[in-house]
Protein backbone atom coordinates (compact mmCIF):
# COMPACT_ATOMS: atom_id res chain seq x y z
CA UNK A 1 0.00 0.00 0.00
CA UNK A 2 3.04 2.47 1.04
CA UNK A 3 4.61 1.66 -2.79
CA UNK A 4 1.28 2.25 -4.66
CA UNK A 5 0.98 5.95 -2.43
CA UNK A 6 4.68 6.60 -3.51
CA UNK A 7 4.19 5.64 -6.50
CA UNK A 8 1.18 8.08 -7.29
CA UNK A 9 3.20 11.25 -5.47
CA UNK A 10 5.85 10.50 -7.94
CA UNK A 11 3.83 10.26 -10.87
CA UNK A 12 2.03 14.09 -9.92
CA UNK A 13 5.56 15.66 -9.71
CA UNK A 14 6.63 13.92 -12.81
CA UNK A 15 3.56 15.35 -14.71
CA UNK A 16 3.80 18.96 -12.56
CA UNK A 17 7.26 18.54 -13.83
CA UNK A 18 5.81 18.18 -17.57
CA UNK A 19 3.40 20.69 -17.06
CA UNK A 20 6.52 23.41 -16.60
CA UNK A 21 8.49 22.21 -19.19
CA UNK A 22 5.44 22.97 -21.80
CA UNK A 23 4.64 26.27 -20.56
CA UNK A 24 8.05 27.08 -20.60
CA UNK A 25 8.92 26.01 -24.00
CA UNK A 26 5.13 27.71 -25.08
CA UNK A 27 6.75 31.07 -24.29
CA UNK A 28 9.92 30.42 -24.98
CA UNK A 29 8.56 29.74 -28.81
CA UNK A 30 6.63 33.07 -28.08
CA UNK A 31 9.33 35.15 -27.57
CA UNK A 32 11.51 33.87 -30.41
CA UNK A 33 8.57 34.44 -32.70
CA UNK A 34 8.01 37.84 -31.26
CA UNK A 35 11.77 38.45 -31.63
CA UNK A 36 11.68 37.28 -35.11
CA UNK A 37 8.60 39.76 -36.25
CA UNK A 38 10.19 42.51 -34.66
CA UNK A 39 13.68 41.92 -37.07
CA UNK A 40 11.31 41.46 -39.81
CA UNK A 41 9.53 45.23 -39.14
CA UNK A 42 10.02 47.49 -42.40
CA UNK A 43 12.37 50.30 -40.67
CA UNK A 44 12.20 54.00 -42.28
CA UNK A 45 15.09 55.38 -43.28
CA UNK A 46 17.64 57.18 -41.33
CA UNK A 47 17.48 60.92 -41.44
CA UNK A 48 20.93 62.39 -41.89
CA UNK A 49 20.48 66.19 -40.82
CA UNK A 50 18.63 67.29 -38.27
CA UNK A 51 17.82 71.37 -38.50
CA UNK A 52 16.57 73.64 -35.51
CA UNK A 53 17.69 77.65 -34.40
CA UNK A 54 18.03 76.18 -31.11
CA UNK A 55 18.52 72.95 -28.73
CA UNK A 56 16.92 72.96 -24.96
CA UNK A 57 17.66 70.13 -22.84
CA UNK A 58 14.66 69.60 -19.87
CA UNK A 59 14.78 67.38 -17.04
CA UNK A 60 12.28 64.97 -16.31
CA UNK A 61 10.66 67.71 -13.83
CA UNK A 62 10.61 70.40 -16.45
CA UNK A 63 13.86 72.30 -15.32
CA UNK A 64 16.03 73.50 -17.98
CA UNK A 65 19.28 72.52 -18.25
CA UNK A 66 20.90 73.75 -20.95
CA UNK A 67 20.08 75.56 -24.59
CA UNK A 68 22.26 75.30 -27.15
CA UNK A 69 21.89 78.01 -30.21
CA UNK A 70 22.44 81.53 -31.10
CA UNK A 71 21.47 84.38 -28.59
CA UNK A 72 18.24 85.74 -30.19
CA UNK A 73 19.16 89.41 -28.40
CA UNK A 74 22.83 90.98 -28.78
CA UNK A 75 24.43 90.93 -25.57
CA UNK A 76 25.79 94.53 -26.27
């Protein structure tokens, strides 16, 4: 009676165990088809030149940090 009980606990962690192994390779076959659309995404071309009369560079709270362009007033 002790073997058959053994027996069954084995037999549920040896089909848990299966269980894992399909969801894992269910994702895994996911994510390398995911990965595998994403490489296959039409990408626009590269813009060489970018043109603007000035640059300002924000923080994430809004706070300037620095500007980068000509002086739209003469200091003199």
């Amino acid at each position: 009676m002790n073997e058959d009980r053994d027996l069954v606990h084995r037999l549920a962690r040896v089909e848990q165990e299966i269980r894992r192994w399909k969801l894992a390779a269910a994702l895994a076959g996911v994510g390398f088809t995911a990965v595998m659309l994403m490489g296959q995404a039409a990408s626009e071309p590269v813009t060489k030149m970018v043109e603007a009369e000035r640059f300002i560079l924000r923080d994430d709270r809004g706070k300037t940090l620095a500007i980068l362009g000509v002086p739209t007033t003469t200091p003199w």
